[in-house]
PDB file of N, CA and C in Angstrom:
ATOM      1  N   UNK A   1       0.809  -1.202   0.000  1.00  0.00           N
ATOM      2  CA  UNK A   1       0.000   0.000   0.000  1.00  0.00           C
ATOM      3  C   UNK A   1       0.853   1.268   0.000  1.00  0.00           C
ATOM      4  N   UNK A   2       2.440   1.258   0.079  1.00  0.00           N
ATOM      5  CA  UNK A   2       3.410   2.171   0.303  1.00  0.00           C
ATOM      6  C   UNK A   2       3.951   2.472  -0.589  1.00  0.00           C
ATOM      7  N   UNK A   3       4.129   1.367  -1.535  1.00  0.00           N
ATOM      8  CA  UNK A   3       5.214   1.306  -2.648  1.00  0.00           C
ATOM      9  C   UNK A   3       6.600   1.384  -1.813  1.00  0.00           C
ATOM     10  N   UNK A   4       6.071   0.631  -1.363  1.00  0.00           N
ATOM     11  CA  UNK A   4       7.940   0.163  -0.708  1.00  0.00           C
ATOM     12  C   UNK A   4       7.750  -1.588  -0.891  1.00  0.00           C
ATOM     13  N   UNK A   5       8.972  -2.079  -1.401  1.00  0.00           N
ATOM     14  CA  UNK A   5       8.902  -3.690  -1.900  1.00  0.00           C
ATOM     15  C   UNK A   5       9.794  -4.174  -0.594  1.00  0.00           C
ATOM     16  N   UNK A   6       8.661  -5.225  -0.764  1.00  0.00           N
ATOM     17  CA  UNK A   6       9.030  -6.067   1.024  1.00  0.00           C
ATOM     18  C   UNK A   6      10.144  -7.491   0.314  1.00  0.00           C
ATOM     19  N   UNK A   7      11.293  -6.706   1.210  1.00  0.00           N
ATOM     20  CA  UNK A   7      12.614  -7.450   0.138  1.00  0.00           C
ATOM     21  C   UNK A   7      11.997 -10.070   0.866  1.00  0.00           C
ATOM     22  N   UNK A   8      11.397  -9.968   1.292  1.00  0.00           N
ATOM     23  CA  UNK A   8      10.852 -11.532   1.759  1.00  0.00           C
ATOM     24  C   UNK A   8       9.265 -11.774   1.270  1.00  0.00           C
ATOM     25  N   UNK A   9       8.817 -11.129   0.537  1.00  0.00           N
ATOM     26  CA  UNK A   9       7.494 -11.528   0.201  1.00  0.00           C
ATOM     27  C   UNK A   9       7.625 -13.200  -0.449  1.00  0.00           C
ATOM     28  N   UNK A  10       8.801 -13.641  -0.945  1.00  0.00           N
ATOM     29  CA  UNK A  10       8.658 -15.000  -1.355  1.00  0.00           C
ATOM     30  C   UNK A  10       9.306 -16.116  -0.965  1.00  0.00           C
ATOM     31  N   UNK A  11       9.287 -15.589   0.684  1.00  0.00           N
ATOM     32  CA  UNK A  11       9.608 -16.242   2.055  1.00  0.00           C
ATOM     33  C   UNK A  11       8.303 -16.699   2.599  1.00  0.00           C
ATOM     34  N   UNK A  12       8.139 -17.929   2.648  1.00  0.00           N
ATOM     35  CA  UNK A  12       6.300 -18.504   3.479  1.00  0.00           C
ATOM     36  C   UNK A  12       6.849 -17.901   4.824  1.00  0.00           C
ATOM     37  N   UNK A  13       5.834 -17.454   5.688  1.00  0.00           N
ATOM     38  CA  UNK A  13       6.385 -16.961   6.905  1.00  0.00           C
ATOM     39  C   UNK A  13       6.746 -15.952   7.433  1.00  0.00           C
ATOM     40  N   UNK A  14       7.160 -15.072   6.552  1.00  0.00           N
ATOM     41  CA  UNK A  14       7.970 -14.326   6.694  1.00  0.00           C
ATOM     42  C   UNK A  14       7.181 -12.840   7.736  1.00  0.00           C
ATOM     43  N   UNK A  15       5.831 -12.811   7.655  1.00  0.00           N
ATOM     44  CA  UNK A  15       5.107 -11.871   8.060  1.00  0.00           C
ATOM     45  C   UNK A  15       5.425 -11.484   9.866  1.00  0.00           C
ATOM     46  N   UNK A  16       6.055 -12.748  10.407  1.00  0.00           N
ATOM     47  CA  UNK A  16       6.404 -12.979  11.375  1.00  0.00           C
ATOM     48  C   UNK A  16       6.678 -14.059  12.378  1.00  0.00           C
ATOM     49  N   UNK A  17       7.565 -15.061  11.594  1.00  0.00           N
ATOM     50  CA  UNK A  17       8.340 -15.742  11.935  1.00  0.00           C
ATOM     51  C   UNK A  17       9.661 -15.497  12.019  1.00  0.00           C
ATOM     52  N   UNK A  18      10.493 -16.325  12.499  1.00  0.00           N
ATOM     53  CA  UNK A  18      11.745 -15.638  13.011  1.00  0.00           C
ATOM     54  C   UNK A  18      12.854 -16.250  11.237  1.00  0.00           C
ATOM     55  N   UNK A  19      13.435 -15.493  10.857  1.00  0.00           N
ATOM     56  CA  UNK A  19      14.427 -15.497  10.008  1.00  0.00           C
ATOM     57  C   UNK A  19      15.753 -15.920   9.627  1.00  0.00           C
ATOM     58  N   UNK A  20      16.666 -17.002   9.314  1.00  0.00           N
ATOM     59  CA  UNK A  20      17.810 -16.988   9.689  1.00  0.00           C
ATOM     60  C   UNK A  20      18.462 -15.620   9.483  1.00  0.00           C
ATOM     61  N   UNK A  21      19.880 -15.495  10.344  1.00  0.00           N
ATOM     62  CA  UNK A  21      21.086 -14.003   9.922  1.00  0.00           C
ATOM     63  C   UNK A  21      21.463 -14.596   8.654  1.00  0.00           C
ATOM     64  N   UNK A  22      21.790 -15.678   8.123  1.00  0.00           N
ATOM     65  CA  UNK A  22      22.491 -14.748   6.402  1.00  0.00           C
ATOM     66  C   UNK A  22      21.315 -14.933   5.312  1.00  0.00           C
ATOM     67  N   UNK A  23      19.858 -15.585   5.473  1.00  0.00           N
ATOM     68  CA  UNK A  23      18.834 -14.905   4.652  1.00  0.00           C
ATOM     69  C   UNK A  23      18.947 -13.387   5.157  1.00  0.00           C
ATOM     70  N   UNK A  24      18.692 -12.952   6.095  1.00  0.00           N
ATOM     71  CA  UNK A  24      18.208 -11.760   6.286  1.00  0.00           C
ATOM     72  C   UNK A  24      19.191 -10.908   5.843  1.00  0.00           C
ATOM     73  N   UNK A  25      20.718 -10.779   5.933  1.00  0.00           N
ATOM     74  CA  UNK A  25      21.594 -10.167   5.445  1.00  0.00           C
ATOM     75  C   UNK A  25      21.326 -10.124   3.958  1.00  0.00           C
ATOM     76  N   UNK A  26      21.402 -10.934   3.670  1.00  0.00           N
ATOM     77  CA  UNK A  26      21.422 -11.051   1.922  1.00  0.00           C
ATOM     78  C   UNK A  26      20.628 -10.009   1.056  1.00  0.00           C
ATOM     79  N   UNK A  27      19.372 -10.617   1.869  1.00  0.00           N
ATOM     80  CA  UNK A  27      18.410  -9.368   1.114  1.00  0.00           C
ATOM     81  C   UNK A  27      17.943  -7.959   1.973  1.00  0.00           C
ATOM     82  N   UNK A  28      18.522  -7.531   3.009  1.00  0.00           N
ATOM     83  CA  UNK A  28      18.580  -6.436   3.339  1.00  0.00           C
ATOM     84  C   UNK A  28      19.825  -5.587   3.230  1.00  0.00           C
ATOM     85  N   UNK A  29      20.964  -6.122   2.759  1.00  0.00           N
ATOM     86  CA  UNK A  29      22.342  -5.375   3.059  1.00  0.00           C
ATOM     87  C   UNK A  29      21.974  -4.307   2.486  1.00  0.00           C
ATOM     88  N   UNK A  30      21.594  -3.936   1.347  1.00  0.00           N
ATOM     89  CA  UNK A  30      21.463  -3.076   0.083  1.00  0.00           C
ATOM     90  C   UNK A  30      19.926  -2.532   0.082  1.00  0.00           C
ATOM     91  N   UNK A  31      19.204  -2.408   0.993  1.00  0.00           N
ATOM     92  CA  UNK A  31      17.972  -2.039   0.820  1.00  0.00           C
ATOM     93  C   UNK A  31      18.155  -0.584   1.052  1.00  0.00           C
ATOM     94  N   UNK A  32      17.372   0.416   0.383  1.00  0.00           N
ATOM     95  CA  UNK A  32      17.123   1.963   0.937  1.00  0.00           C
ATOM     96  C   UNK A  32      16.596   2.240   2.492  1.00  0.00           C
ATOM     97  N   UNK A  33      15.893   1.301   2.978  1.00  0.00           N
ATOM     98  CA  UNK A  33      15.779   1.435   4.272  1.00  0.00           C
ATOM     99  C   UNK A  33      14.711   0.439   4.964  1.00  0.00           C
ATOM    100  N   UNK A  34      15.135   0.029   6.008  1.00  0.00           N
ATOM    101  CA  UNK A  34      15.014  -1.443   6.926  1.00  0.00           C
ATOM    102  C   UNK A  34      14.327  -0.793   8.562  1.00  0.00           C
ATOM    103  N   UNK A  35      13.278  -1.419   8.618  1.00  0.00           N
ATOM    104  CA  UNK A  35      12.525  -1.712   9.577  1.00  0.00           C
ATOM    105  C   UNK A  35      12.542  -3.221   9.943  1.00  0.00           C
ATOM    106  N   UNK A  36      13.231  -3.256  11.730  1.00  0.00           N
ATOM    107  CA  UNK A  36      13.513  -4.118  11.965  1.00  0.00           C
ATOM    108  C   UNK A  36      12.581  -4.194  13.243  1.00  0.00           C
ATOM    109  N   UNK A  37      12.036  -5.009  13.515  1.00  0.00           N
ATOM    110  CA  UNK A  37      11.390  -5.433  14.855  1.00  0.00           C
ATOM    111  C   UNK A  37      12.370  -6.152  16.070  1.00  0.00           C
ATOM    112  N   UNK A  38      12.883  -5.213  17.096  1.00  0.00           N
ATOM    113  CA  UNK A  38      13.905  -5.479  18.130  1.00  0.00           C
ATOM    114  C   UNK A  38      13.545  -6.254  19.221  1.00  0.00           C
ATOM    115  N   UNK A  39      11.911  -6.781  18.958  1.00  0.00           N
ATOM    116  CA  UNK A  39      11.585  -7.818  20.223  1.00  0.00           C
ATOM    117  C   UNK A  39      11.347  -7.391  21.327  1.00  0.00           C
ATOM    118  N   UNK A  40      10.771  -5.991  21.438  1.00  0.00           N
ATOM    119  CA  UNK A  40      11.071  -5.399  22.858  1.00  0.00           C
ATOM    120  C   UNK A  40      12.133  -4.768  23.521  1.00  0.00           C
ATOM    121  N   UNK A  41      13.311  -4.872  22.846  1.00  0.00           N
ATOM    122  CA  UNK A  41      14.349  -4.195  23.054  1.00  0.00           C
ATOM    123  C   UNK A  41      14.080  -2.367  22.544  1.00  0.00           C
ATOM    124  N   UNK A  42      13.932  -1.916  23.486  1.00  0.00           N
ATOM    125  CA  UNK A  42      13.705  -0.158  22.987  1.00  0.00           C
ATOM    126  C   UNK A  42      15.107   0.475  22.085  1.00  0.00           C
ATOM    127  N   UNK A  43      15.199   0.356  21.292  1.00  0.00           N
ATOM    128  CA  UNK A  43      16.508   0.637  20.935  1.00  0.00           C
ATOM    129  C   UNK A  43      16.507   2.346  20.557  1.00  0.00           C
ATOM    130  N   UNK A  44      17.272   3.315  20.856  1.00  0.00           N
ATOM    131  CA  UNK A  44      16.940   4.721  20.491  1.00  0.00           C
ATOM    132  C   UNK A  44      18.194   5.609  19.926  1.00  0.00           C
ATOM    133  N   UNK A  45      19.345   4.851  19.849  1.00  0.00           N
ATOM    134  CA  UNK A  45      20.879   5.362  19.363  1.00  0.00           C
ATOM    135  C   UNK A  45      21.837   4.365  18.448  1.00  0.00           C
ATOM    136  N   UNK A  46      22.154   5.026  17.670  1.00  0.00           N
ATOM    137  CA  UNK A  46      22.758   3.968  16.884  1.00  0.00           C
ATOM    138  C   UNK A  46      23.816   3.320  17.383  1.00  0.00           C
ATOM    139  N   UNK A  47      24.334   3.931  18.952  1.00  0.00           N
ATOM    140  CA  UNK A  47      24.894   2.599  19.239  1.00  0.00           C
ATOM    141  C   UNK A  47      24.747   1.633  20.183  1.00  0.00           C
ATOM    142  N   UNK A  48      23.319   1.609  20.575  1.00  0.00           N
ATOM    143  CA  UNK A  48      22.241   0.704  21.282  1.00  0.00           C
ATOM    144  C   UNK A  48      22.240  -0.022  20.053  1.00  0.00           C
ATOM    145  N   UNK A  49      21.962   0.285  18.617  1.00  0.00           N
ATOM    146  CA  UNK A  49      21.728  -0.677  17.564  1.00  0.00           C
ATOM    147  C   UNK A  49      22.948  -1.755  17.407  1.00  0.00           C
ATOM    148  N   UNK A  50      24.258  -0.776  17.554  1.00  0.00           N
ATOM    149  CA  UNK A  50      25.307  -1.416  17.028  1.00  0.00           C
ATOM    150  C   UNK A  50      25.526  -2.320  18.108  1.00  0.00           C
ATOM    151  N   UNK A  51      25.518  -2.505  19.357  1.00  0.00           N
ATOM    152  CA  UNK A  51      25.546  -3.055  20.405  1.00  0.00           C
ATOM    153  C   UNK A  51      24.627  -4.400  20.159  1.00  0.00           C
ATOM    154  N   UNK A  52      23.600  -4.299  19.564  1.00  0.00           N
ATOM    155  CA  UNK A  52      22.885  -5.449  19.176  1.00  0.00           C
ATOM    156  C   UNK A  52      23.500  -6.172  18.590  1.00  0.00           C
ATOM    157  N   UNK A  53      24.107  -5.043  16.812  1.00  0.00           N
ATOM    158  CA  UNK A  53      24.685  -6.330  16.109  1.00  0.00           C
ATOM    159  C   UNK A  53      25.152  -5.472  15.198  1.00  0.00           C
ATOM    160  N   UNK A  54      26.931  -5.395  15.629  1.00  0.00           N
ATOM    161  CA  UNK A  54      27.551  -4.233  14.563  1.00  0.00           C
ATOM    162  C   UNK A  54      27.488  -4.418  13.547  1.00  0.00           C
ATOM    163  N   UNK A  55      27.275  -5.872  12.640  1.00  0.00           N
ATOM    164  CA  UNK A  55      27.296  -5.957  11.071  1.00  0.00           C
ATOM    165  C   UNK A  55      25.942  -4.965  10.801  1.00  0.00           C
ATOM    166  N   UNK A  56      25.112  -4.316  11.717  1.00  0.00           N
ATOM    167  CA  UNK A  56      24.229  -3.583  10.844  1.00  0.00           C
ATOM    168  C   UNK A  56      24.948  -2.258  10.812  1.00  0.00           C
ATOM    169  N   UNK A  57      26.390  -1.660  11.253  1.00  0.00           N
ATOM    170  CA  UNK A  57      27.272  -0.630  10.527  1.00  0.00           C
ATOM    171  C   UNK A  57      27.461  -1.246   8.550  1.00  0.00           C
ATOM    172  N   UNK A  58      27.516  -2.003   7.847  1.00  0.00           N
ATOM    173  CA  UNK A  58      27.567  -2.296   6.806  1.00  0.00           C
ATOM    174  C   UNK A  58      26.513  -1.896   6.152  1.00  0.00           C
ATOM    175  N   UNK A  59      25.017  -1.925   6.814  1.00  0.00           N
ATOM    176  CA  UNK A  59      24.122  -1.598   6.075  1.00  0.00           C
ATOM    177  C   UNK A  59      23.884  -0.250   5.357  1.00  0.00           C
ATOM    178  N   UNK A  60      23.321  -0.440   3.946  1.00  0.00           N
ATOM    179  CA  UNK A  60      23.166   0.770   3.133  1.00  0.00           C
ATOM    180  C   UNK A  60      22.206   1.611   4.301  1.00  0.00           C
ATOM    181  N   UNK A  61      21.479   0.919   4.507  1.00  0.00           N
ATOM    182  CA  UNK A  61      19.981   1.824   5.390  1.00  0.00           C
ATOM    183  C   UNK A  61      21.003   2.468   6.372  1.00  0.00           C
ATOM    184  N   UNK A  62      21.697   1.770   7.246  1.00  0.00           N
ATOM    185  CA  UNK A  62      22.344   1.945   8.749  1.00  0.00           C
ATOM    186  C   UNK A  62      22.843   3.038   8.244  1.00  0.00           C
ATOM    187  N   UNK A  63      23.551   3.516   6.955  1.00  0.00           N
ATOM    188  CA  UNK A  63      24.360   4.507   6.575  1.00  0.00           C
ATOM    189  C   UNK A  63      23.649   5.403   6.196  1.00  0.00           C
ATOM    190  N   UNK A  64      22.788   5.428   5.404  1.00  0.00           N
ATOM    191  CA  UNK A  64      21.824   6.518   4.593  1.00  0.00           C
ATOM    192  C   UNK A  64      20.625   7.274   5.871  1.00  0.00           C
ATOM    193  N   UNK A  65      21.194   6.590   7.567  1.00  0.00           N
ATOM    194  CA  UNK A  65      20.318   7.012   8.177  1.00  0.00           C
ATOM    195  C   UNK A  65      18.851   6.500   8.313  1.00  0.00           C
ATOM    196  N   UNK A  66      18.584   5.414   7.238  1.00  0.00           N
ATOM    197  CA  UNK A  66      17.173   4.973   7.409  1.00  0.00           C
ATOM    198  C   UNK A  66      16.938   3.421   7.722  1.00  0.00           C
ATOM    199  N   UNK A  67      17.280   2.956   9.070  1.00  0.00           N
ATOM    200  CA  UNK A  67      17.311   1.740   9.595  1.00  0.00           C
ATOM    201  C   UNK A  67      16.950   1.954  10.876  1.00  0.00           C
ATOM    202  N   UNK A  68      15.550   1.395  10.834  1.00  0.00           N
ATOM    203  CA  UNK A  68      14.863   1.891  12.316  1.00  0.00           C
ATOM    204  C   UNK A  68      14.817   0.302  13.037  1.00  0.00           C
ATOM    205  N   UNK A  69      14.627   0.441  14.048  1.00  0.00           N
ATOM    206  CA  UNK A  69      14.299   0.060  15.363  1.00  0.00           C
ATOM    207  C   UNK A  69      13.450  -0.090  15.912  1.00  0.00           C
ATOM    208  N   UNK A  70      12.244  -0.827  15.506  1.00  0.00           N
ATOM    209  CA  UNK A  70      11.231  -0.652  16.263  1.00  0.00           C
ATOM    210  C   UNK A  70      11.056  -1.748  17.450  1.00  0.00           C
ATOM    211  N   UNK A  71      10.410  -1.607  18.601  1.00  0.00           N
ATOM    212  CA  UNK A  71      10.408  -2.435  19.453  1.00  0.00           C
ATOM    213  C   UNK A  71       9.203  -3.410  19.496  1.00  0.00           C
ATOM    214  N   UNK A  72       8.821  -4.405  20.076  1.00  0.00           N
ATOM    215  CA  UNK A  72       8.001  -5.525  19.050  1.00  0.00           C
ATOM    216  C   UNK A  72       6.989  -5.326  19.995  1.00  0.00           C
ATOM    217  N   UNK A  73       6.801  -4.574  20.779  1.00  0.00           N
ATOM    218  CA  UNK A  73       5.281  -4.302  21.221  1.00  0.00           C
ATOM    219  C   UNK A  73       4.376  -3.573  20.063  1.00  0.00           C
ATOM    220  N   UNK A  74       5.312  -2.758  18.708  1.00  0.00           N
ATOM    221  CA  UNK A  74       4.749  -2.123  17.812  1.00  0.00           C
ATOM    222  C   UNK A  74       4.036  -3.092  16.995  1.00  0.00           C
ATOM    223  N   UNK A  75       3.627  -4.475  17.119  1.00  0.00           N
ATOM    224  CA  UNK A  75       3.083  -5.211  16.366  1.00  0.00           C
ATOM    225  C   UNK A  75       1.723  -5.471  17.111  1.00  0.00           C
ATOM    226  N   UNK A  76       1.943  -5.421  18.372  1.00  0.00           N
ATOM    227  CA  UNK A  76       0.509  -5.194  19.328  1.00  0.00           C
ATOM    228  C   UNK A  76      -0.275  -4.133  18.658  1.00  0.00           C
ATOM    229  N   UNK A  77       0.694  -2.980  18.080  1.00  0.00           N
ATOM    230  CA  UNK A  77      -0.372  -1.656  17.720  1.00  0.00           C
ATOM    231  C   UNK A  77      -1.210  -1.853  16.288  1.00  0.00           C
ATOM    232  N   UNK A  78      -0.481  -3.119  16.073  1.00  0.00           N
ATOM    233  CA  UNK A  78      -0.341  -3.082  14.319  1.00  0.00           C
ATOM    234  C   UNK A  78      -2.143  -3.344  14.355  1.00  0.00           C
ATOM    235  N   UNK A  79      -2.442  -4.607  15.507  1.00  0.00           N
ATOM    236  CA  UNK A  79      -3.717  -5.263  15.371  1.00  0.00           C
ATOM    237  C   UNK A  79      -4.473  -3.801  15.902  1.00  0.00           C
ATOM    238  N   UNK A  80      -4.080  -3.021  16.935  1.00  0.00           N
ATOM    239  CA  UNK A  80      -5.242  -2.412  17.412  1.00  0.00           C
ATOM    240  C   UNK A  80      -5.432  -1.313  16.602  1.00  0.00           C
ATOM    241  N   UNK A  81      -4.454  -0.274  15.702  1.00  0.00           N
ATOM    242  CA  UNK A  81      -4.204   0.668  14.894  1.00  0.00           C
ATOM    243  C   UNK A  81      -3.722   1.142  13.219  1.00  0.00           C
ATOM    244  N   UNK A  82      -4.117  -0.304  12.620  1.00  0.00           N
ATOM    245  CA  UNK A  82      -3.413  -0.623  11.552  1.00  0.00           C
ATOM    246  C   UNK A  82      -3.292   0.429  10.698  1.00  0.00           C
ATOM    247  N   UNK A  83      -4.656   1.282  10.509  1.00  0.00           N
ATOM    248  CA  UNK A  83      -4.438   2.617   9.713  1.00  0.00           C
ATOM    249  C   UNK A  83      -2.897   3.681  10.295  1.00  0.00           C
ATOM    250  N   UNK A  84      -3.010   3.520  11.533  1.00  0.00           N
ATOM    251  CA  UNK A  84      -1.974   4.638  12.279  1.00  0.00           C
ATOM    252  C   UNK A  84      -0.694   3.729  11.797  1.00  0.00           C
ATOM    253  N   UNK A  85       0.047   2.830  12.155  1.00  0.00           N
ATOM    254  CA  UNK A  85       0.903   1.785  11.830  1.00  0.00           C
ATOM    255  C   UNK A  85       0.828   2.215  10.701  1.00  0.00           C
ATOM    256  N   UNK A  86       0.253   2.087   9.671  1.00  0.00           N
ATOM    257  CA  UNK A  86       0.588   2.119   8.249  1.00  0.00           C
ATOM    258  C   UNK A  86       1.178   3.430   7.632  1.00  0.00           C
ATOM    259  N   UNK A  87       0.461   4.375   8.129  1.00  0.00           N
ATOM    260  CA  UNK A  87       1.003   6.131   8.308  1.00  0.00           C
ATOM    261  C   UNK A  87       2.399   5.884   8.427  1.00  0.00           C
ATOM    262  N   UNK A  88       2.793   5.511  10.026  1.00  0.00           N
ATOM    263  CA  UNK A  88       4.094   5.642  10.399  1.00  0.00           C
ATOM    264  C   UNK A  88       5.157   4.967   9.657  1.00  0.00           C
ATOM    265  N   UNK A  89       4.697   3.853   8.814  1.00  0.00           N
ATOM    266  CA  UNK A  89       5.281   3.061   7.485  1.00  0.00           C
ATOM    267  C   UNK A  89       5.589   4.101   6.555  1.00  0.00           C
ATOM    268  N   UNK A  90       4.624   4.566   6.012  1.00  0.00           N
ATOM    269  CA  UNK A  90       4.360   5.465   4.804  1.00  0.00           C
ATOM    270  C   UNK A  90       5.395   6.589   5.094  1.00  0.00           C
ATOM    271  N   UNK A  91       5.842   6.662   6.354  1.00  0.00           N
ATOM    272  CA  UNK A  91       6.439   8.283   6.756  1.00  0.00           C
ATOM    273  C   UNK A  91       7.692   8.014   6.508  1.00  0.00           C
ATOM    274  N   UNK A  92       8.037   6.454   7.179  1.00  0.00           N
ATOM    275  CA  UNK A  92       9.574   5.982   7.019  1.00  0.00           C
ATOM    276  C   UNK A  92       9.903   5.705   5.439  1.00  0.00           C
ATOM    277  N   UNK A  93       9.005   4.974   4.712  1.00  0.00           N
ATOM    278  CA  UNK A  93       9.453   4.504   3.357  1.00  0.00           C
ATOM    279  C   UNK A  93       9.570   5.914   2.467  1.00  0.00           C
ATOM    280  N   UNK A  94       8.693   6.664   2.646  1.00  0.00           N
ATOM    281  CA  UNK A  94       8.500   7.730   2.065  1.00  0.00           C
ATOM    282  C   UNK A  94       8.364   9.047   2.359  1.00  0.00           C
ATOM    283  N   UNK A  95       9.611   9.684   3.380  1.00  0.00           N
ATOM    284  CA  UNK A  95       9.742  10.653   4.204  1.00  0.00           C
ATOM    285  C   UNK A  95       9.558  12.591   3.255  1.00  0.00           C
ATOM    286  N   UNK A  96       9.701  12.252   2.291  1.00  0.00           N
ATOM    287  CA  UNK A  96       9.484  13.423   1.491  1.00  0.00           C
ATOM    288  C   UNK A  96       7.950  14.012   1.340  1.00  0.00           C
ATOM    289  N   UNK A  97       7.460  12.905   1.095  1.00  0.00           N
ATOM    290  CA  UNK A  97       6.094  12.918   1.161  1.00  0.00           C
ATOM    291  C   UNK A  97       5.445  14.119   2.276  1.00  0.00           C
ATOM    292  N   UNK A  98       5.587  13.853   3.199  1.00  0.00           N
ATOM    293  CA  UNK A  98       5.183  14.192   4.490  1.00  0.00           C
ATOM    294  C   UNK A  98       6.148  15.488   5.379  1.00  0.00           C
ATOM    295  N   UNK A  99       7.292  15.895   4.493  1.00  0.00           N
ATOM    296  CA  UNK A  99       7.804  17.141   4.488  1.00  0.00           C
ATOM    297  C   UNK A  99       8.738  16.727   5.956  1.00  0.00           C
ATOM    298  N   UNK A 100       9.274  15.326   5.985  1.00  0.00           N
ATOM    299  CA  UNK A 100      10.241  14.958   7.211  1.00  0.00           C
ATOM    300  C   UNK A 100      11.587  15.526   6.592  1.00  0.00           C
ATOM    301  N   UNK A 101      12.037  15.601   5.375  1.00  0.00           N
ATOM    302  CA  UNK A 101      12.890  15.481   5.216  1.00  0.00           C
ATOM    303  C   UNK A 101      13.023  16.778   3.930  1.00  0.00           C
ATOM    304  N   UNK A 102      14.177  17.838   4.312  1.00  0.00           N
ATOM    305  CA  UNK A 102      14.285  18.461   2.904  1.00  0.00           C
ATOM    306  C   UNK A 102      14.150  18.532   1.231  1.00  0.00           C
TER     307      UNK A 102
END
């Protein structure tokens, strides 16, 4: 609904099951920008991120600034707020849009 291409759509599962690390590397190294679900981990600095897991310093997103963090209670919101959730999608994939970004 974003026009942002979900780099696992032809992963069964993938909506939220857990992933191996070098599928997930593979097809995220090079993405414009990665939304990651941290499990509850509040993560808010990139080096709370890197502390997780420095190979995400390699990432195009991690570099270009657009590799978020979200914490996995945000999937609780997904069921109760899906329109709002989807906004906050729309804002990250497509920050121009919405005048976030110069």
């Amino acid at each position: 609904m974003i026009k942002g291409e979900y780099f696992f759509n032809d992963i069964p599962g993938t909506g939220g099951s857990y992933m191996d690390k070098e599928t997930f590397y593979e097809r995220a190294m090079n993405a414009d920008v990665v939304i990651l679900h941290t499990m509850g981990k509040n993560i808010t600095t990139k080096e709370q991120l890197l502390s997780l897991n420095p190979d995400f310093a390699n990432f195009k997103a991690f570099k270009n600034g657009r590799f978020y963090a979200l914490p996995y209670d945000n999937s609780k919101k997904e069921v109760l707020d899906p329109a709002g959730i989807m906004l906050d999608y729309a804002k990250v994939v497509h920050p121009e849009v919405f005048g976030l970004f110069p």
